[in-house]
N, C-alpha and C. Protein backbone atom coordinates (compact mmCIF):
# COMPACT_ATOMS: atom_id res chain seq x y z
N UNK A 1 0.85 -1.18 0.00
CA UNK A 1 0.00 0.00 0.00
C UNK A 1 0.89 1.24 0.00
N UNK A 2 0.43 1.93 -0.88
CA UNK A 2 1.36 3.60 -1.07
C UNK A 2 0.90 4.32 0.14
N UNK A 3 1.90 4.88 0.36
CA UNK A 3 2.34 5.92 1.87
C UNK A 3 0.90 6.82 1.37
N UNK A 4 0.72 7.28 0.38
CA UNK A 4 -0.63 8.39 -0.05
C UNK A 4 -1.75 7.58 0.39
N UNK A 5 -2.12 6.19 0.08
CA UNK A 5 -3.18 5.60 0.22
C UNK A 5 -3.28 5.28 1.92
N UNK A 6 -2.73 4.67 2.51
CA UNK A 6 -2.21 4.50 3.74
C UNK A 6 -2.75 5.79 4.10
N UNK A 7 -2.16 7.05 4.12
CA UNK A 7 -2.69 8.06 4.58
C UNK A 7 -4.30 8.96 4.17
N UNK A 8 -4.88 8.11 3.66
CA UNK A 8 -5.70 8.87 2.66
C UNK A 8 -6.68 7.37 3.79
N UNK A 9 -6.24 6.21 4.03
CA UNK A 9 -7.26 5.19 4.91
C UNK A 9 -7.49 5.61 6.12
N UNK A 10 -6.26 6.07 6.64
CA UNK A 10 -6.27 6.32 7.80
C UNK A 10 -7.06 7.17 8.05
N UNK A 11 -6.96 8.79 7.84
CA UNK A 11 -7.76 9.72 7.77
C UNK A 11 -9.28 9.39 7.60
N UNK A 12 -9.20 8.65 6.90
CA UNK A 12 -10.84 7.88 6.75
C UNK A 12 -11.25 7.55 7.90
N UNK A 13 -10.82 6.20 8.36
CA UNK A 13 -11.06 5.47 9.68
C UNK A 13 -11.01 6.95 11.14
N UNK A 14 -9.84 8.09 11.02
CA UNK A 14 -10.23 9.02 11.87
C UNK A 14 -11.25 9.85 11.99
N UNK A 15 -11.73 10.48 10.83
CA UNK A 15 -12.62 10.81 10.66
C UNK A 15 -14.16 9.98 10.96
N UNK A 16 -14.65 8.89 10.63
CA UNK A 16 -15.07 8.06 11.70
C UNK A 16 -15.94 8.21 12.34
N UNK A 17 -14.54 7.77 13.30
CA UNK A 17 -14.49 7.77 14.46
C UNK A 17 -14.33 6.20 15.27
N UNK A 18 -14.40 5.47 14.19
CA UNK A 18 -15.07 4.20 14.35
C UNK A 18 -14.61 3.07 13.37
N UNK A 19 -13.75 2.68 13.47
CA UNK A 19 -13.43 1.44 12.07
C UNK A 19 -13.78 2.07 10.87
N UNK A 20 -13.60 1.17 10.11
CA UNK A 20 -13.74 1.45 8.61
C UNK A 20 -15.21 2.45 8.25
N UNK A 21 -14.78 3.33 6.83
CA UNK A 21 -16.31 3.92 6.66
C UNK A 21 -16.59 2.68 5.54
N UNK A 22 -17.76 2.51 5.21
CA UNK A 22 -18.80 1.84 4.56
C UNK A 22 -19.68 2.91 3.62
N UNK A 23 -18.87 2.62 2.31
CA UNK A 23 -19.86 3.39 1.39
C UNK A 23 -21.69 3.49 1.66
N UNK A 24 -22.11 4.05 1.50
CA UNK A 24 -23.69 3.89 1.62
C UNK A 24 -24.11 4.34 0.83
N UNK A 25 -25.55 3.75 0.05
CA UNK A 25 -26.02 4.34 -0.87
C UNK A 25 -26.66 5.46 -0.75
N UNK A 26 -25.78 6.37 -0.77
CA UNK A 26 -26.50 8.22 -0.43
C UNK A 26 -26.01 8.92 -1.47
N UNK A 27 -27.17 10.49 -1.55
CA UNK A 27 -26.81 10.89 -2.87
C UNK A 27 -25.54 11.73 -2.35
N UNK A 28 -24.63 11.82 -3.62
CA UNK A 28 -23.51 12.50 -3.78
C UNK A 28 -23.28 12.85 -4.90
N UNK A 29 -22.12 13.83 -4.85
CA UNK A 29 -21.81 14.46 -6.15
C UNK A 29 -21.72 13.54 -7.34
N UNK A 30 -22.65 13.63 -8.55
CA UNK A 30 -21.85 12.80 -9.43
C UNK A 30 -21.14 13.73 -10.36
N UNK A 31 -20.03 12.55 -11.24
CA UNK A 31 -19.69 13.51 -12.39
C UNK A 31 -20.37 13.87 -13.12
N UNK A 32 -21.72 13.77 -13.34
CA UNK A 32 -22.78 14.31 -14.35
C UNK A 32 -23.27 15.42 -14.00
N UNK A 33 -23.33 16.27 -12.49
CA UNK A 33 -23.49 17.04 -11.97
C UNK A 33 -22.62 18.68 -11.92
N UNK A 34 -21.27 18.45 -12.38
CA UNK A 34 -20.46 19.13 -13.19
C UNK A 34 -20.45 20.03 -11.93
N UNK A 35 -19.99 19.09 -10.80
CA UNK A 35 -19.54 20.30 -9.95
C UNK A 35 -18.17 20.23 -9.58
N UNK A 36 -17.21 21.24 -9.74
CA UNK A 36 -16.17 22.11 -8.87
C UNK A 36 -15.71 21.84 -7.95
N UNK A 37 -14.64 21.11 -7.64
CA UNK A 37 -14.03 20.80 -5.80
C UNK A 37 -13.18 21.78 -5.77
N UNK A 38 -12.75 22.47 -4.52
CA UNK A 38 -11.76 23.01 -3.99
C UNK A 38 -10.86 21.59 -3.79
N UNK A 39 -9.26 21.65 -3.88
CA UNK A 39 -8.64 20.23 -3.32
C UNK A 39 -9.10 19.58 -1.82
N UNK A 40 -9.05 18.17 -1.87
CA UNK A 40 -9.66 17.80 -0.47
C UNK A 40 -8.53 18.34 0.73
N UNK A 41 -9.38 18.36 1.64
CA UNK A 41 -8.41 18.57 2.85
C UNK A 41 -8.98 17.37 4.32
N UNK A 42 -8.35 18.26 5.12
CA UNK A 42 -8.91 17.79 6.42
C UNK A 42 -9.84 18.75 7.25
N UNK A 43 -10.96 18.31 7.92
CA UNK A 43 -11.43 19.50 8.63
C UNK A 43 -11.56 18.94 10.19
N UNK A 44 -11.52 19.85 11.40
CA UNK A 44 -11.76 19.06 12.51
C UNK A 44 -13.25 19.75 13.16
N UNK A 45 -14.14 18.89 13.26
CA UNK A 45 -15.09 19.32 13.95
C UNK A 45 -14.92 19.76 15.38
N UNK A 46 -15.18 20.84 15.81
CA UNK A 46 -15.35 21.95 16.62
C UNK A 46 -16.28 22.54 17.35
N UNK A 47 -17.43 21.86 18.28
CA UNK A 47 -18.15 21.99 18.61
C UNK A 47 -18.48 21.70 20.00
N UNK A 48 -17.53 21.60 20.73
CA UNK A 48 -17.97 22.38 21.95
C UNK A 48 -18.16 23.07 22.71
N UNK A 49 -17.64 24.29 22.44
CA UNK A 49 -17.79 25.45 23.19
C UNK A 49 -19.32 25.69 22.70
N UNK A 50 -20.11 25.02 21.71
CA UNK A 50 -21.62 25.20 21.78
C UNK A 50 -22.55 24.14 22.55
N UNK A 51 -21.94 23.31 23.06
CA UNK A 51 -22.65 22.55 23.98
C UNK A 51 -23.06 21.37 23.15
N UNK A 52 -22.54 21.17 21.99
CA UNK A 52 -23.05 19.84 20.90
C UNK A 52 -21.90 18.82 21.07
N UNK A 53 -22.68 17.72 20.54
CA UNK A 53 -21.59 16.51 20.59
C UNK A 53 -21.15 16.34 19.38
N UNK A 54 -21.53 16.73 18.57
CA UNK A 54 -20.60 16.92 16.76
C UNK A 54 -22.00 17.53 15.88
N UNK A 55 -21.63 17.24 14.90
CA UNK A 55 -22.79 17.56 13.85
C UNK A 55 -22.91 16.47 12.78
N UNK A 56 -24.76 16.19 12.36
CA UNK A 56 -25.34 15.28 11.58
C UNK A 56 -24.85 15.53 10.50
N UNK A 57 -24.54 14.00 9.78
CA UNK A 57 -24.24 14.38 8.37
C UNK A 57 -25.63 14.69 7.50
N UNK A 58 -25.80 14.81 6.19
CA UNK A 58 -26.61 15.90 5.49
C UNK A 58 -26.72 14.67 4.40
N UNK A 59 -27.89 14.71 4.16
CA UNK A 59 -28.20 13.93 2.33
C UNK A 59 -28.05 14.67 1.41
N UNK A 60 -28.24 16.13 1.63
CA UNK A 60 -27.87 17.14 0.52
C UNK A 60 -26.95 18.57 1.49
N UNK A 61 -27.07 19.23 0.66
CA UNK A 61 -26.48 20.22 1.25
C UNK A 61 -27.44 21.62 1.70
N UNK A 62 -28.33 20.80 2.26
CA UNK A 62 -29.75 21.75 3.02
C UNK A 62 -29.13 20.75 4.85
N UNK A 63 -29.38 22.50 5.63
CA UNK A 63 -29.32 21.91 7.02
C UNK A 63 -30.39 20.81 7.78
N UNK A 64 -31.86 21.06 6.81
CA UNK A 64 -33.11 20.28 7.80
C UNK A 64 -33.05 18.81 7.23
N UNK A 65 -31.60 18.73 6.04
CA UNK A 65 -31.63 16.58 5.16
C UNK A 65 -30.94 16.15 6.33
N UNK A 66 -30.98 16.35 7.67
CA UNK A 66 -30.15 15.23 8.51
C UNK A 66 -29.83 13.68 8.46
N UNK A 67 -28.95 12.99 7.88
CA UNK A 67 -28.94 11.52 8.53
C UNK A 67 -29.25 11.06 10.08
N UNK A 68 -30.69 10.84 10.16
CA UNK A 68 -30.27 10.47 11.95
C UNK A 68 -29.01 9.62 12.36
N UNK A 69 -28.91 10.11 13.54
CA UNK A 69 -27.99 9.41 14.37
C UNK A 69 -26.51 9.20 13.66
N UNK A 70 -26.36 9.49 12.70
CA UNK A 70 -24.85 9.46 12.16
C UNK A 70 -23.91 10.97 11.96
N UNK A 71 -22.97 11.16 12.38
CA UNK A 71 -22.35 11.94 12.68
C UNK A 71 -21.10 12.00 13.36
N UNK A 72 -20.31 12.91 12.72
CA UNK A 72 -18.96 12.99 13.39
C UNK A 72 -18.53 13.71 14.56
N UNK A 73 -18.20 13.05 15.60
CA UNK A 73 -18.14 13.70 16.97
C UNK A 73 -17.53 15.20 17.39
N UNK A 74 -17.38 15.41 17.70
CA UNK A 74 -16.61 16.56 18.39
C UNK A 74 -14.60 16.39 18.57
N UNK A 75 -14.41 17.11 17.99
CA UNK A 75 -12.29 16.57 17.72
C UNK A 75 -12.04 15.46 16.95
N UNK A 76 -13.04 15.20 16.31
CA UNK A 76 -13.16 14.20 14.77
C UNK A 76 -12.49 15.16 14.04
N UNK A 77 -11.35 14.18 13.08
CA UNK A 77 -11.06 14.77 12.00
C UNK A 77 -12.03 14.22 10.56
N UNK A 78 -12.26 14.60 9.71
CA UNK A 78 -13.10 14.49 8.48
C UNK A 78 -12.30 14.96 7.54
N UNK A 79 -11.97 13.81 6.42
CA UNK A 79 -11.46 14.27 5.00
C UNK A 79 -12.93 14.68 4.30
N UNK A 80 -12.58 15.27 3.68
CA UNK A 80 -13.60 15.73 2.71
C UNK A 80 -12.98 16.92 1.39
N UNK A 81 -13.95 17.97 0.61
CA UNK A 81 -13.43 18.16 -0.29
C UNK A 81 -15.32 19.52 -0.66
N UNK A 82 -14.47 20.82 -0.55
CA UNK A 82 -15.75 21.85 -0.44
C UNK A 82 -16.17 22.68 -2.07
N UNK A 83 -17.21 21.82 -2.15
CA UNK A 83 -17.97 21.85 -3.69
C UNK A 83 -17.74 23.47 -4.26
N UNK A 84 -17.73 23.77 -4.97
CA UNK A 84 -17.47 25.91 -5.11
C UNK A 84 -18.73 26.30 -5.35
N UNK A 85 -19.71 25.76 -5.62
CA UNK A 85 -21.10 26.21 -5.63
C UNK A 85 -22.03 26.52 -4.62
N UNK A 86 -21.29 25.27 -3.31
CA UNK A 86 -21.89 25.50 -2.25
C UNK A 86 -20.83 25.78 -0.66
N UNK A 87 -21.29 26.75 -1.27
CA UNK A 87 -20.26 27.81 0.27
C UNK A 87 -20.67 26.42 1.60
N UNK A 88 -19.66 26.76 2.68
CA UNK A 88 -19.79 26.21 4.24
C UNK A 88 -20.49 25.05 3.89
N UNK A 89 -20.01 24.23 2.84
CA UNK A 89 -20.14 22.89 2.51
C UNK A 89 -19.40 22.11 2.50
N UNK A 90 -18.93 20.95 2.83
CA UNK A 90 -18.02 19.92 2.70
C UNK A 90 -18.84 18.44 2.35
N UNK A 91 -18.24 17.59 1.23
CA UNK A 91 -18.95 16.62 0.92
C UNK A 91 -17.65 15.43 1.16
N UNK A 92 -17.96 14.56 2.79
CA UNK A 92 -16.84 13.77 3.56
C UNK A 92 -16.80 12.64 2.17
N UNK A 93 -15.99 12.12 3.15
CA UNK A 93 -15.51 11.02 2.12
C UNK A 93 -16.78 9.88 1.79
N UNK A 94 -17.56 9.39 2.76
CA UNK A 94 -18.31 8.94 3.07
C UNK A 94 -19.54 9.01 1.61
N UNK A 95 -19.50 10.15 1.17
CA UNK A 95 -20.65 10.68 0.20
C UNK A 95 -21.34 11.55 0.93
N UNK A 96 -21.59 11.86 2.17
CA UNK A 96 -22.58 12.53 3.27
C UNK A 96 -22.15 13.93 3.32
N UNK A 97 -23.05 15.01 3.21
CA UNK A 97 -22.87 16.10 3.52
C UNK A 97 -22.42 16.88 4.59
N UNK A 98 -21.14 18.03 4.93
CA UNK A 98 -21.19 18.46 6.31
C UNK A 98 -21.48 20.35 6.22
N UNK A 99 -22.28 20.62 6.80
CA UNK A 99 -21.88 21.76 7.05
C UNK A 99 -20.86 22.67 7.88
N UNK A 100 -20.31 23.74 7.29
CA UNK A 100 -19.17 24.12 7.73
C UNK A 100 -19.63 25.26 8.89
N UNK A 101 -20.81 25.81 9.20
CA UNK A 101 -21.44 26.53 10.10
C UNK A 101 -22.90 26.23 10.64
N UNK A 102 -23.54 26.47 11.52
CA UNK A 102 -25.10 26.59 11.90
C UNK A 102 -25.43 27.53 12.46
N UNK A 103 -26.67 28.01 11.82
CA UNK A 103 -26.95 29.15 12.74
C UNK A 103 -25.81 30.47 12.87
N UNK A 104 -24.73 30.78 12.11
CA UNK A 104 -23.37 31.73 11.77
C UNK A 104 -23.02 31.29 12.59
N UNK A 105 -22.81 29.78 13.36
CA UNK A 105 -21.63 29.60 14.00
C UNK A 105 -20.49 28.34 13.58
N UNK A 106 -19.46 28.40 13.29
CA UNK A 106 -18.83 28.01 12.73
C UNK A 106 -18.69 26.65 13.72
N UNK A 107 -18.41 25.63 13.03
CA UNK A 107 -18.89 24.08 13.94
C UNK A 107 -17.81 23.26 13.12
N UNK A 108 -17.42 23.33 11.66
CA UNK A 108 -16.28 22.47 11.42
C UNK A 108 -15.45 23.54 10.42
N UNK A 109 -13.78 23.68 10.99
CA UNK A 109 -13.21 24.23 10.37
C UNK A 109 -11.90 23.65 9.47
N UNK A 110 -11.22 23.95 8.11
CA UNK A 110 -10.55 23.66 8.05
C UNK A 110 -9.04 23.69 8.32
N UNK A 111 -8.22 22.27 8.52
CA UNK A 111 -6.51 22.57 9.75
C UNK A 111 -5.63 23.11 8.47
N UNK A 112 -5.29 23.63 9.04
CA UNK A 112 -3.87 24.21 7.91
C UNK A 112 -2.65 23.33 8.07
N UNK A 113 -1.97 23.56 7.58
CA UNK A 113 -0.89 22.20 7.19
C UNK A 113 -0.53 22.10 8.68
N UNK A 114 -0.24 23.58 9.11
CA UNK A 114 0.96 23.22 10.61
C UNK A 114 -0.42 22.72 11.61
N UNK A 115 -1.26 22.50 10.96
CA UNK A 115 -2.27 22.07 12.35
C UNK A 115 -2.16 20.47 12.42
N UNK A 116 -1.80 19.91 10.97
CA UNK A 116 -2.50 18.62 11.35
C UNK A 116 -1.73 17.59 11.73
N UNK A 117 -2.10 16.61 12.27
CA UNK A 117 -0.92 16.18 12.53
C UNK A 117 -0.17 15.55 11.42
N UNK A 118 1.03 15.21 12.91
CA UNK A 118 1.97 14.96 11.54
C UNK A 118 2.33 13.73 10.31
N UNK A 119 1.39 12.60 10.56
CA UNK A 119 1.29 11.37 9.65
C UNK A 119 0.20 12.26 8.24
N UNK A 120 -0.11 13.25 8.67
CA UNK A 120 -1.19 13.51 7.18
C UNK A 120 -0.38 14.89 6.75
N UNK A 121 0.47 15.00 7.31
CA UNK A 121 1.77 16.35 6.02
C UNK A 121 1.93 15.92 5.10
């Protein structure tokens, strides 16, 4: 396994939170959809100083498509990759939607290189 892939699993499984992700049949970007990525990154969810335990992933990129009960915790990292059409969007690896704010408060941000750690430089 290439050092890129290796790091590209791992990040997966961190993001998580939990063993392996499991594709699911949810809608996601297709290439027929002709949308725009910014390059993927990492983002770390950030949400406790609001009193939440992470935030629901999204079937689309509307806040009220919640997936129940699935969601990335709080100091979860999440690969993902932010569509240019849709601002404070991130679409994880998973296929599942995240929002990058609620309510104007910012809940998952993205790490800059010197943030992350150091197996994903």
């Amino acid at each position: 396994m290439s050092p890129t892939s290796r790091r590209v699993r791992t990040a997966a499984i961190c993001a998580a939170g939990m063993g392996f992700l499991y594709r699911l049949n949810v809608p996601s970007p297709r290439p027929s959809d002709n949308l725009e990525f910014e390059p993927a990154g990492l983002y770390l969810v950030d949400t406790a100083h609001y009193g939440m335990d992470g935030v629901l992933y999204r079937w689309e990129p509307k806040v009220e498509s919640t997936v129940s009960g699935l969601y990335p915790g709080n100091g979860k990292i999440v690969l993902g990759k932010e569509p240019k059409i849709f601002p404070n969007w991130i679409v994880a690896t998973n296929g599942y939607w995240l929002p990058l704010e609620i309510d104007g408060k910012v809940c998952i941000r993205k790490l800059k290189n010197r943030e992350m750690p150091l197996e994903y430089r």
